[in-house]
N, C-alpha and C. Protein backbone atom coordinates (compact mmCIF):
# COMPACT_ATOMS: atom_id res chain seq x y z
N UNK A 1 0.83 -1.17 0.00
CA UNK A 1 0.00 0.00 0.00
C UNK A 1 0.88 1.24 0.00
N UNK A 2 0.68 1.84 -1.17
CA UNK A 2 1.58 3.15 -0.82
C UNK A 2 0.63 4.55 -0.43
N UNK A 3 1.64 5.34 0.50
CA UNK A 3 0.73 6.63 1.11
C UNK A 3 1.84 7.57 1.50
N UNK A 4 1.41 8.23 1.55
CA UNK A 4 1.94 9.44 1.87
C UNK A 4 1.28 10.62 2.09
N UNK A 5 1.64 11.20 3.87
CA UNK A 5 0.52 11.74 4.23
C UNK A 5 1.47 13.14 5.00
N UNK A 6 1.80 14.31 4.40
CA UNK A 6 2.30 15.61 5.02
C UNK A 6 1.50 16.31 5.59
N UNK A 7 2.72 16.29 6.95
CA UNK A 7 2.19 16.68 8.50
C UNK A 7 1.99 17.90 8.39
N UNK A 8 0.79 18.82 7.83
CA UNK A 8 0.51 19.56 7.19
C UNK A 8 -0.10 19.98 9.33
N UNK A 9 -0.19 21.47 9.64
CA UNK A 9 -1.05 22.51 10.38
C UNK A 9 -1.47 23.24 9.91
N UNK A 10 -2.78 22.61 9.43
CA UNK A 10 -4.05 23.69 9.18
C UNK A 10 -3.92 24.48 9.82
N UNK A 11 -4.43 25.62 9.03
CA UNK A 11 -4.98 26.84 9.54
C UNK A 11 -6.21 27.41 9.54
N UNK A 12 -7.48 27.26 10.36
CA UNK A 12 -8.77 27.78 10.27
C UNK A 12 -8.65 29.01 10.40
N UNK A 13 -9.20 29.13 9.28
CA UNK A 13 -9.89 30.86 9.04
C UNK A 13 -11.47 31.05 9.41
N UNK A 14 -11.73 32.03 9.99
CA UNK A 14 -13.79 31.96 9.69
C UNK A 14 -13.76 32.79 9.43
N UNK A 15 -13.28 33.70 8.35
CA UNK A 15 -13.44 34.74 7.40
C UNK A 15 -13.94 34.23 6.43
N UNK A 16 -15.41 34.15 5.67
CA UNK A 16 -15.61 33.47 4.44
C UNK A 16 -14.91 34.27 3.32
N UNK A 17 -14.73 33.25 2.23
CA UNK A 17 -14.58 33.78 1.20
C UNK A 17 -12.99 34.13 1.50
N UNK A 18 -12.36 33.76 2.20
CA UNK A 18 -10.50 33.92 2.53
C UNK A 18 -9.92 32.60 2.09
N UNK A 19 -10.45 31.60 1.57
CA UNK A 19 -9.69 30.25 1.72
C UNK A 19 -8.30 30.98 1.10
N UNK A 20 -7.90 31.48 0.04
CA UNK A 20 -6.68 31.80 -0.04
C UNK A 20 -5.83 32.24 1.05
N UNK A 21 -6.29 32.90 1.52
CA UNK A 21 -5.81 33.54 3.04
C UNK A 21 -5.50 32.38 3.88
N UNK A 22 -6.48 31.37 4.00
CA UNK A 22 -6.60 30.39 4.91
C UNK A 22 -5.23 29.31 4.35
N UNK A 23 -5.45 29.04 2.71
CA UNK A 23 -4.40 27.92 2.47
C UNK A 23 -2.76 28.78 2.60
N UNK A 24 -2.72 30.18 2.26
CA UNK A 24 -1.45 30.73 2.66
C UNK A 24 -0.64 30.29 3.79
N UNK A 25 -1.87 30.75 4.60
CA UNK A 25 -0.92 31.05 6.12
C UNK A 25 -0.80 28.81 6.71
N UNK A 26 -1.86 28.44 5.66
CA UNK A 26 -1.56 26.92 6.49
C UNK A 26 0.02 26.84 6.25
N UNK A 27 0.20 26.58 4.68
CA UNK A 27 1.68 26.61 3.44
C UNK A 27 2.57 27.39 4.78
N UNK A 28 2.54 28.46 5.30
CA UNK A 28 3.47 28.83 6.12
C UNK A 28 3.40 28.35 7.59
N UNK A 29 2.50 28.05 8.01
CA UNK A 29 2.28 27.39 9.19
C UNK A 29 3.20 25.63 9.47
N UNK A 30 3.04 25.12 8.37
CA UNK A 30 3.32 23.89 8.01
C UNK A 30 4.85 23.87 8.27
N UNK A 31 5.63 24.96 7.04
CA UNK A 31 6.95 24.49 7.05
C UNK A 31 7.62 25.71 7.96
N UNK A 32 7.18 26.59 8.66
CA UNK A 32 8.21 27.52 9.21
C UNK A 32 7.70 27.52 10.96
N UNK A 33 9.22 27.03 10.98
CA UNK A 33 8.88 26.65 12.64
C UNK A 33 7.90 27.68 13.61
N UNK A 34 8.70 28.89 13.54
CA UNK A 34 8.62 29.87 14.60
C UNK A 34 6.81 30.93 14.25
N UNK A 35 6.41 30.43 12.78
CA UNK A 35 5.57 31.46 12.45
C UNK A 35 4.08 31.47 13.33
N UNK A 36 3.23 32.80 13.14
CA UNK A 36 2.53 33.59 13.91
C UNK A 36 1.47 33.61 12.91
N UNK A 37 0.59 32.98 12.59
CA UNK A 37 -0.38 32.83 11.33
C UNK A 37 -1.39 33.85 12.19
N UNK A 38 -1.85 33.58 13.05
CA UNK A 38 -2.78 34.60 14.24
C UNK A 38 -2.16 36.23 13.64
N UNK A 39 -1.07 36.24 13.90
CA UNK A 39 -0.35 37.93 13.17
C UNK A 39 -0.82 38.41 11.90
N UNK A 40 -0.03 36.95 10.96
CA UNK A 40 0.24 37.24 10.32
C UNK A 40 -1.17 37.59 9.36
N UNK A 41 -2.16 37.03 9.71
CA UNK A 41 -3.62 37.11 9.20
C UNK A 41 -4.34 38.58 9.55
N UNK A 42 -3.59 38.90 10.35
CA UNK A 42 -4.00 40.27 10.63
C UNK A 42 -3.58 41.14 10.02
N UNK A 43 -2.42 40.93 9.41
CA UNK A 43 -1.36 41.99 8.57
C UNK A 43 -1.92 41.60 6.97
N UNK A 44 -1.93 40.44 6.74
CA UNK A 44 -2.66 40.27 4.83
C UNK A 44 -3.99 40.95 4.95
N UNK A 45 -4.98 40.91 6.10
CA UNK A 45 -6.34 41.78 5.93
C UNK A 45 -6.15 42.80 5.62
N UNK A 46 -5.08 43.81 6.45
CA UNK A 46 -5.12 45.29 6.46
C UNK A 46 -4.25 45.18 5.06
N UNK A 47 -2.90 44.83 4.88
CA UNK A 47 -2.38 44.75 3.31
C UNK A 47 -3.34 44.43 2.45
N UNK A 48 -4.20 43.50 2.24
CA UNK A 48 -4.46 43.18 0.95
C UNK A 48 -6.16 43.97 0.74
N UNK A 49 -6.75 43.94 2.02
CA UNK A 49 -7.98 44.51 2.04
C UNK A 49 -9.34 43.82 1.44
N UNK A 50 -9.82 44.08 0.14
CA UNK A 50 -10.57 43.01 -0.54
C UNK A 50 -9.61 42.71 -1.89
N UNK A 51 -8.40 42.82 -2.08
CA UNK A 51 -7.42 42.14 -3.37
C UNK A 51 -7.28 41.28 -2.88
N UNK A 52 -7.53 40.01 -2.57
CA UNK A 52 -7.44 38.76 -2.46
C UNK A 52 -7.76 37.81 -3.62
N UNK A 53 -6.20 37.40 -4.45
CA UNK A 53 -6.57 36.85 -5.53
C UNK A 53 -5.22 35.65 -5.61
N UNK A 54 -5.24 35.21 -6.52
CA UNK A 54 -4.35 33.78 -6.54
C UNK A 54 -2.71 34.54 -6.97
N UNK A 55 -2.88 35.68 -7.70
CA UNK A 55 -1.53 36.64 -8.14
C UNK A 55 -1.12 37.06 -6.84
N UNK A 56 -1.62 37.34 -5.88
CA UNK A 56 -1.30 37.67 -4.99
C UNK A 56 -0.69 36.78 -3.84
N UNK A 57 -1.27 35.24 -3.86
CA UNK A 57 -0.79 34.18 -3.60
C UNK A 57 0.19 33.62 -3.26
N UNK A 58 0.40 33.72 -4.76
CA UNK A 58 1.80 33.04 -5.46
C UNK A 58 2.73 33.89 -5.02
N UNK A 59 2.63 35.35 -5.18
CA UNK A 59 3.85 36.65 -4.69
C UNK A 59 4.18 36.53 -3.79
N UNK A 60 3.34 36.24 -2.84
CA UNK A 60 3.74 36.24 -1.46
C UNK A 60 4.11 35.22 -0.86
N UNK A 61 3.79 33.68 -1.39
CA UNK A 61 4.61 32.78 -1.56
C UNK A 61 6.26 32.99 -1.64
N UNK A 62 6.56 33.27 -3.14
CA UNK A 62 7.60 33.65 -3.73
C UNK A 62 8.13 34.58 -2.61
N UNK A 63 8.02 35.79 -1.91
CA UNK A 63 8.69 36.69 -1.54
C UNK A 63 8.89 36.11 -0.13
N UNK A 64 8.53 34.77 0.24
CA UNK A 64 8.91 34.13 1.67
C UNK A 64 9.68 33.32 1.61
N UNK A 65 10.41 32.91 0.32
CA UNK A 65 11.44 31.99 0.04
C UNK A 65 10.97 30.81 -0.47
N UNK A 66 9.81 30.38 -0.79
CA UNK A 66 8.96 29.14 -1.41
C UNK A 66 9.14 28.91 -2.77
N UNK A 67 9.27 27.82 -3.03
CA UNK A 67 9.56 27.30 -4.28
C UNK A 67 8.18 27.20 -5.06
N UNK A 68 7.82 27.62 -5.87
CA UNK A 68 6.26 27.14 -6.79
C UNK A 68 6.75 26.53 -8.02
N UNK A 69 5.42 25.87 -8.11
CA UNK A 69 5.38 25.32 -9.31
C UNK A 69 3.88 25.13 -9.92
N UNK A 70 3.61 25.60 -11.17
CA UNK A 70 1.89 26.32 -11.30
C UNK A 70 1.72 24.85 -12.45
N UNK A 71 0.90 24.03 -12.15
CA UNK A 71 0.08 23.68 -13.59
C UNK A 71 -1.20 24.06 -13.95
N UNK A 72 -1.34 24.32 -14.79
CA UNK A 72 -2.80 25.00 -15.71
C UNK A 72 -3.43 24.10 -16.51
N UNK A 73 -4.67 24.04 -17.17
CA UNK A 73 -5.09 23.64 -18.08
C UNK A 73 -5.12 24.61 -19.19
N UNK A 74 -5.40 26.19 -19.14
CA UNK A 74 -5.23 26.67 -20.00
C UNK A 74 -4.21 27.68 -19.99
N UNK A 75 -3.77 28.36 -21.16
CA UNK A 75 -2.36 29.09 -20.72
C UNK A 75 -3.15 30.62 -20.60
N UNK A 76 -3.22 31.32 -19.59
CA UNK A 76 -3.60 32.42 -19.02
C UNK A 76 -3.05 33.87 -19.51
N UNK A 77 -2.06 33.56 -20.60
CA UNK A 77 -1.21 35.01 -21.03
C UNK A 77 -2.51 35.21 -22.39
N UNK A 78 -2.97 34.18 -22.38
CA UNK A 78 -4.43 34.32 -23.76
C UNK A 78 -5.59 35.62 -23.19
N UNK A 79 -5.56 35.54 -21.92
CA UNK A 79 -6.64 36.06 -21.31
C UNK A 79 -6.34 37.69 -21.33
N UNK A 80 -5.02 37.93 -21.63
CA UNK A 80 -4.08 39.64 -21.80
C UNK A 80 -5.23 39.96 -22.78
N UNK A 81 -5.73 39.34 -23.88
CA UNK A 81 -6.29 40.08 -24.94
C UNK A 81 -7.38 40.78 -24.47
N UNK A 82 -8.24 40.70 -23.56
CA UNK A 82 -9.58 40.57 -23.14
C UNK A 82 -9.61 42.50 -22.82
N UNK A 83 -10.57 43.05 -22.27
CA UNK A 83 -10.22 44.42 -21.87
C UNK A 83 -11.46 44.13 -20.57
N UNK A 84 -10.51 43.67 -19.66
CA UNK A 84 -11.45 43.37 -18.26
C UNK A 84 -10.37 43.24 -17.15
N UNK A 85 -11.44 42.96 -15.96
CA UNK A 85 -10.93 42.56 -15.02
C UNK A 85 -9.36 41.48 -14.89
N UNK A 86 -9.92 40.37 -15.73
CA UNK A 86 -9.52 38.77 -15.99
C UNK A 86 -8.11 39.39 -16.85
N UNK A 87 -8.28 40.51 -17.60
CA UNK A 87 -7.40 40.90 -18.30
C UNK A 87 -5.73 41.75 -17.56
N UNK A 88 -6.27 41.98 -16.49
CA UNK A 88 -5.63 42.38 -15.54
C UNK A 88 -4.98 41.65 -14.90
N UNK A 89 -5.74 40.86 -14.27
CA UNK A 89 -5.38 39.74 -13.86
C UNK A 89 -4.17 39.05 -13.98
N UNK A 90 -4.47 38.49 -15.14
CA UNK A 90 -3.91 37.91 -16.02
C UNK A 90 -2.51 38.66 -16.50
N UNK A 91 -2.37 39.79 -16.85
CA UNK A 91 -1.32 40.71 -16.74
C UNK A 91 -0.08 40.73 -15.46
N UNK A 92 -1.04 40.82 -14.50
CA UNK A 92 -0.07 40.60 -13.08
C UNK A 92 0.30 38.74 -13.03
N UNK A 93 -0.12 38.29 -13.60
CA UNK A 93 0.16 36.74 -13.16
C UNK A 93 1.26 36.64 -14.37
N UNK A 94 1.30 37.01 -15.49
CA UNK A 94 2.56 37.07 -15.81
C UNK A 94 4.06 37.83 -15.55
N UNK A 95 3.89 39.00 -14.98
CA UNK A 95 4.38 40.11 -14.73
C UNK A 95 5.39 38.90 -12.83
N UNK A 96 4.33 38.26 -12.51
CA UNK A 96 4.71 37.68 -11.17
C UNK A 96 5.36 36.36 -12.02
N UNK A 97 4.92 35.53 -12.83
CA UNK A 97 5.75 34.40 -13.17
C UNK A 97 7.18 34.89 -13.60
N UNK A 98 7.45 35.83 -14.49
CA UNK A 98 8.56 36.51 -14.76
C UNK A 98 9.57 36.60 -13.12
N UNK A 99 9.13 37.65 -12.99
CA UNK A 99 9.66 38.00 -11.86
C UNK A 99 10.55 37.28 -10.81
N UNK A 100 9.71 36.27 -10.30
CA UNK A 100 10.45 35.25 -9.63
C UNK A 100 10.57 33.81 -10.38
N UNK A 101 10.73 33.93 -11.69
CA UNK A 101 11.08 32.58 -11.92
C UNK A 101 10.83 31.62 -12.22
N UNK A 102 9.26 31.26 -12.16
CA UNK A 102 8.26 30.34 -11.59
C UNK A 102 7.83 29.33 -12.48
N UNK A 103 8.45 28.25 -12.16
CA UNK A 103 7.81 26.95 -13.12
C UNK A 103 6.48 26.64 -13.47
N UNK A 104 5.89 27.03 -14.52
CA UNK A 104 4.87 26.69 -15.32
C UNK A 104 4.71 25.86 -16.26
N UNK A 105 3.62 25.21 -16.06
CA UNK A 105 3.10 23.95 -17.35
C UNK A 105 1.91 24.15 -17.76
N UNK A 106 1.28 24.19 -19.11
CA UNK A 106 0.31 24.76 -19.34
C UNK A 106 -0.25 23.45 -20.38
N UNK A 107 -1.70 23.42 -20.66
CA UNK A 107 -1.95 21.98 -21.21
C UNK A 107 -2.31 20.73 -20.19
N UNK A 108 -2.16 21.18 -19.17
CA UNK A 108 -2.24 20.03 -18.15
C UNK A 108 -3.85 20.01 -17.22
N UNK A 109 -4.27 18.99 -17.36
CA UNK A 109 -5.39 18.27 -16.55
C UNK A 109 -5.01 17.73 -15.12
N UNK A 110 -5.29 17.86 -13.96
CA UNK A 110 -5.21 17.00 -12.69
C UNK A 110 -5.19 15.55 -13.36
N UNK A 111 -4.09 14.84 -13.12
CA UNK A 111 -3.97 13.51 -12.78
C UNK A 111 -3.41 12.90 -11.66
N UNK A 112 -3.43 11.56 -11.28
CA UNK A 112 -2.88 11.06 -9.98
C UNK A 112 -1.53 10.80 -9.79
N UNK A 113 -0.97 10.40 -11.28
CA UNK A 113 0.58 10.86 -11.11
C UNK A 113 1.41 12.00 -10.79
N UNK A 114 0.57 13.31 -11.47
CA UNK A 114 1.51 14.20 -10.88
C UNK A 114 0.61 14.63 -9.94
N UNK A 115 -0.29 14.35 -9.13
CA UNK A 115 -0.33 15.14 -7.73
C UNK A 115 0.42 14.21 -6.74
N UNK A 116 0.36 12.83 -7.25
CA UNK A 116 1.26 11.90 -6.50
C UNK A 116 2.54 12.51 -6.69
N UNK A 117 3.19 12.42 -7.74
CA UNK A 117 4.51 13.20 -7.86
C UNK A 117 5.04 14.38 -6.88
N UNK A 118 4.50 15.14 -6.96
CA UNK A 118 4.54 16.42 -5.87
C UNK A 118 4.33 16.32 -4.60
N UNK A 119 3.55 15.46 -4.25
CA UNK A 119 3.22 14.94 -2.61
C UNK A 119 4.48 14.44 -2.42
N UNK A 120 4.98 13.33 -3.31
CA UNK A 120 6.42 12.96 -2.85
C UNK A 120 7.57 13.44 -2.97
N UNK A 121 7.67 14.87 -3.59
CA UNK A 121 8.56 16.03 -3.26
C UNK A 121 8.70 16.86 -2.33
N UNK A 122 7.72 16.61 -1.33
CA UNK A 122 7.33 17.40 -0.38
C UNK A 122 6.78 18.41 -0.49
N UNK A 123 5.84 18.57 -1.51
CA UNK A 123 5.38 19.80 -1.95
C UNK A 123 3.64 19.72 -1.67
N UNK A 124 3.03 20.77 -0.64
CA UNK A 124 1.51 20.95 -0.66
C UNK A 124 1.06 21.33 -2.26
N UNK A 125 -0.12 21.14 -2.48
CA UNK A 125 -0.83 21.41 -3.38
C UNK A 125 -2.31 22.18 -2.68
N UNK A 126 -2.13 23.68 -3.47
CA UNK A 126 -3.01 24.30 -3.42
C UNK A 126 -3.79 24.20 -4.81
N UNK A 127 -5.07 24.12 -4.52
CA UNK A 127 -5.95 23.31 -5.88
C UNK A 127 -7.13 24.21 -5.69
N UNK A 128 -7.24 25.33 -7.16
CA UNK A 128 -8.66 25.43 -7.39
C UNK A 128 -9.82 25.11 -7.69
N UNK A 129 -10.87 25.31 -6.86
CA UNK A 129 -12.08 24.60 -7.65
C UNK A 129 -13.13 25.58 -7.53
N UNK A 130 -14.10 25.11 -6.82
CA UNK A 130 -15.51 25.97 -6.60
C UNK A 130 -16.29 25.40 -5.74
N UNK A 131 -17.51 25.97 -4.36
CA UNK A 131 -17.94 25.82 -3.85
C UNK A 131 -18.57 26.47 -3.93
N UNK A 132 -19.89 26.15 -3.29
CA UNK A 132 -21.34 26.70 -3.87
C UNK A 132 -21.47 28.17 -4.50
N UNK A 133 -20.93 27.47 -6.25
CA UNK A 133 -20.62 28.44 -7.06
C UNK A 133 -19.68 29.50 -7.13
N UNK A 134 -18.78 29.43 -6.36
CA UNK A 134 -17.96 30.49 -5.89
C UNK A 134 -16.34 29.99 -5.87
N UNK A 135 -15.21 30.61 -6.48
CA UNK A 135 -14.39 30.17 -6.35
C UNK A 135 -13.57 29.63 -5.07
N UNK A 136 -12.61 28.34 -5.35
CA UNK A 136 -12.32 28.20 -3.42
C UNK A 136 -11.06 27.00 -4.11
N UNK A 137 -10.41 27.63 -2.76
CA UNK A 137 -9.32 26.87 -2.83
C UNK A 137 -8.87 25.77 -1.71
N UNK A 138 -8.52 24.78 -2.23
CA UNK A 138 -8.64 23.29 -1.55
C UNK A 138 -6.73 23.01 -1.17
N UNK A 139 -6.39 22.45 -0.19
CA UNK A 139 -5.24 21.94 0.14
C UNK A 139 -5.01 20.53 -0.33
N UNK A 140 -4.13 20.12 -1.22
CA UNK A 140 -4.01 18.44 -1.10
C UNK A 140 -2.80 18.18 -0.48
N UNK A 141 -2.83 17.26 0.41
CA UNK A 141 -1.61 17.18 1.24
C UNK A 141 -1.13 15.69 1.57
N UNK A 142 -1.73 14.61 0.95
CA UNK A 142 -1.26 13.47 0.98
C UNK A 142 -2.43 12.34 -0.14
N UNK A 143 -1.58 10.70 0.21
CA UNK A 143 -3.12 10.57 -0.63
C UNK A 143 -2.37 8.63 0.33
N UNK A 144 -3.64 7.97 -0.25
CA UNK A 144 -3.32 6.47 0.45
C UNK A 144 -4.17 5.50 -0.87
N UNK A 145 -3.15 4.62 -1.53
CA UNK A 145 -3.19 4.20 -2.65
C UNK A 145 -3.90 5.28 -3.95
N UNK A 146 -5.43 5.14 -4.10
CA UNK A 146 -5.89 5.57 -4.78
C UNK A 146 -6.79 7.21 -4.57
N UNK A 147 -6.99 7.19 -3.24
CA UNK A 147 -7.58 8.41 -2.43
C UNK A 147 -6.86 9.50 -2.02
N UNK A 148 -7.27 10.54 -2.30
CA UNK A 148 -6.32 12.11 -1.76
C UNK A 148 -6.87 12.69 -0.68
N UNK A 149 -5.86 13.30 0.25
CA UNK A 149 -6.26 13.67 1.89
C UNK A 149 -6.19 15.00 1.10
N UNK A 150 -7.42 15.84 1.70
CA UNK A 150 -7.48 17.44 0.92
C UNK A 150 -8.10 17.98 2.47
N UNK A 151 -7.42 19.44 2.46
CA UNK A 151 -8.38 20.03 3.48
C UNK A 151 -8.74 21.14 3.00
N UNK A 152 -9.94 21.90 3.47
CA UNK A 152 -10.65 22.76 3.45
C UNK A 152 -10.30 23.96 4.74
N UNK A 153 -9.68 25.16 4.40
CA UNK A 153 -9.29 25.67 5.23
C UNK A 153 -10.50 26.57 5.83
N UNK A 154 -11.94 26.64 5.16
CA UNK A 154 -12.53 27.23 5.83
C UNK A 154 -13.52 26.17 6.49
N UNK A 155 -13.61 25.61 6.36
CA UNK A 155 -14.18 24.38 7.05
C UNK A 155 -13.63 23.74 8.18
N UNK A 156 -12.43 23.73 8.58
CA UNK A 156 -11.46 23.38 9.50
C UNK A 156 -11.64 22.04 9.15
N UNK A 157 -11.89 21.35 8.46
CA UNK A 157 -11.70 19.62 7.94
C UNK A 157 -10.85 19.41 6.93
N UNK A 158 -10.70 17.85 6.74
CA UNK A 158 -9.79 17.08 6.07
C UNK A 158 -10.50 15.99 5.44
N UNK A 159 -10.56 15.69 4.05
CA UNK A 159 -11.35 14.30 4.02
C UNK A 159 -11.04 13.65 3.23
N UNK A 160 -10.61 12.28 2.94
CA UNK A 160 -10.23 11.25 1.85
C UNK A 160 -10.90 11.35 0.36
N UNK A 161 -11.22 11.42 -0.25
CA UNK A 161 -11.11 11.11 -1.57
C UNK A 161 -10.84 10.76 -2.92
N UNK A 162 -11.85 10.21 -3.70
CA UNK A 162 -11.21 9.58 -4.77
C UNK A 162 -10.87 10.32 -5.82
N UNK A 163 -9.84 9.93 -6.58
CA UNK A 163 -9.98 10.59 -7.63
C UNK A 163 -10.65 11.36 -8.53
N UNK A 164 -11.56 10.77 -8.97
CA UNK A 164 -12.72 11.06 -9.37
C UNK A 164 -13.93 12.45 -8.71
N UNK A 165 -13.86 12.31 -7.50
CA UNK A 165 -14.52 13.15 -6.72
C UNK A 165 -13.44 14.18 -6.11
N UNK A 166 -12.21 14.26 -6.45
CA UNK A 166 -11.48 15.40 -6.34
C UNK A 166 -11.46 16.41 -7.72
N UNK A 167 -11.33 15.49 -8.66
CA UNK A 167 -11.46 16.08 -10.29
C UNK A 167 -12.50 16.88 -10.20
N UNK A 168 -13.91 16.91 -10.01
CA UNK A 168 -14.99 17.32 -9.42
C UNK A 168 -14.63 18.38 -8.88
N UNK A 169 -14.06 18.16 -7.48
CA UNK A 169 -14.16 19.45 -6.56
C UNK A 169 -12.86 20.64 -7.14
N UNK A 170 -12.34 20.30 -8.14
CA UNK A 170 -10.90 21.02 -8.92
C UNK A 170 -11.42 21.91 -9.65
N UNK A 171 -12.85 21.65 -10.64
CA UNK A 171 -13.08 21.93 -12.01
C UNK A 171 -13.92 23.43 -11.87
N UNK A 172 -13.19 24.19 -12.44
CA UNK A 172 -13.53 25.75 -11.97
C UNK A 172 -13.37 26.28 -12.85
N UNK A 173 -14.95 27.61 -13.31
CA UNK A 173 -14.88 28.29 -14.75
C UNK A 173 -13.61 28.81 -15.31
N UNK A 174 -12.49 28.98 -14.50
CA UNK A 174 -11.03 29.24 -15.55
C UNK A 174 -10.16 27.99 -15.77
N UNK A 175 -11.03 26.53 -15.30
CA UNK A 175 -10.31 25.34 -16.17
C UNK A 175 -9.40 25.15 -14.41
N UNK A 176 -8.79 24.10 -14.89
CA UNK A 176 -8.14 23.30 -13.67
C UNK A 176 -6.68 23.79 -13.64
N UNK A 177 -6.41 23.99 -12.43
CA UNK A 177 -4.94 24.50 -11.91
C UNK A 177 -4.51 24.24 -10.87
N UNK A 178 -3.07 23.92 -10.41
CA UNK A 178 -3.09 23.53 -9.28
C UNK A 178 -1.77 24.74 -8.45
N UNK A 179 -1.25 24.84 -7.89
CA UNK A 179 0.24 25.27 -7.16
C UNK A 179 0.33 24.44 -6.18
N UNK A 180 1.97 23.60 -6.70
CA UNK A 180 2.65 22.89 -5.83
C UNK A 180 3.63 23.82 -5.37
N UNK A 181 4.02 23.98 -3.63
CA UNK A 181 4.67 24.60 -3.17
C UNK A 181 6.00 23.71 -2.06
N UNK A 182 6.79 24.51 -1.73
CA UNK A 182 7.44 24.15 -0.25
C UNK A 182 8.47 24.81 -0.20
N UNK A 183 9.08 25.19 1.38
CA UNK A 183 9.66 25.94 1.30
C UNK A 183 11.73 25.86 0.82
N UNK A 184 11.89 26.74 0.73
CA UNK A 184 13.33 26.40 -0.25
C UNK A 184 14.66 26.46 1.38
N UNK A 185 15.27 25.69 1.40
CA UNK A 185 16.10 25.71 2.45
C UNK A 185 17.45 26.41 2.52
């Protein structure tokens, strides 16, 4: 039976609509001994205010010494053409891949090899999907043969699942993406 299960410390948020906030400070909670997620949640509210977006994420990832690595299903520099929000967006998420470096794969669907792959790099997976209609972001942090341990940072739970019913909870109107992270030593 193979498994692999990272001793991941959640972080509950009951701010709705923060799971980013919530999977951040877990990602730092997890690998940095000494950190203050209680603080530090107090300082991204007043910094970020209502900009709470996945560009913002990843930056602040990146600017704590974390290694990323982004897969997409669709390639997001398409979305520059648009004259919107998404277009913006999309602008800063390249402007941030540049910047620090950041391994991207584009073309890619969730499969069980590479989220298996990354679990056994030691790397969390922050995974978009959607919850009642609304975008949300899911933790995967281990899996046991065929099932993935995912938590829900606003939920304060953890729950097994199959493949199949993670693909599901992934699949979100800008297509499937994941960020594998951990921190760089």
């Amino acid at each position: 039976m193979k498994k692999i299960k990272l001793p991941i410390k959640l972080y509950y948020h009951k701010i709705s609509g923060y799971c980013l906030i919530g999977a951040y400070l877990t990602v730092r909670n997890t690998f940095e001994k000494d950190f203050n997620p209680l603080k530090e949640e107090k300082l991204l509210y007043k910094k970020l205010k209502n900009n709470v977006n996945t560009v913002e994420l990843i930056k602040l990832l990146n600017k704590n010494n974390y290694s990323t690595r982004i897969f997409s299903e669709k390639d997001y520099r398409n979305f520059t053409k648009q004259n919107n929000k998404l277009s913006n967006l999309a602008k800063n998420y390249i402007e941030v891949l540049n910047k620090f470096n950041i391994y991207e794969e584009t073309g890619i669907l969730p499969n069980p090899k590479l989220i298996k792959e990354c679990l056994e790099n030691g790397e969390i997976i922050l995974a978009n999907g959607v919850k009642e209609n609304n975008p949300h972001m899911r933790i995967i942090f281990g899996y046991e043969n065929e099932e993935f341990l995912i938590s829900d940072t606003s939920e304060n739970e953890t729950f097994k699942v199959s493949f199949k019913t993670l693909k599901k909870l992934l699949k979100a109107p800008s297509g499937y993406w994941m960020i594998a992270t951990k921190i760089l030593n």
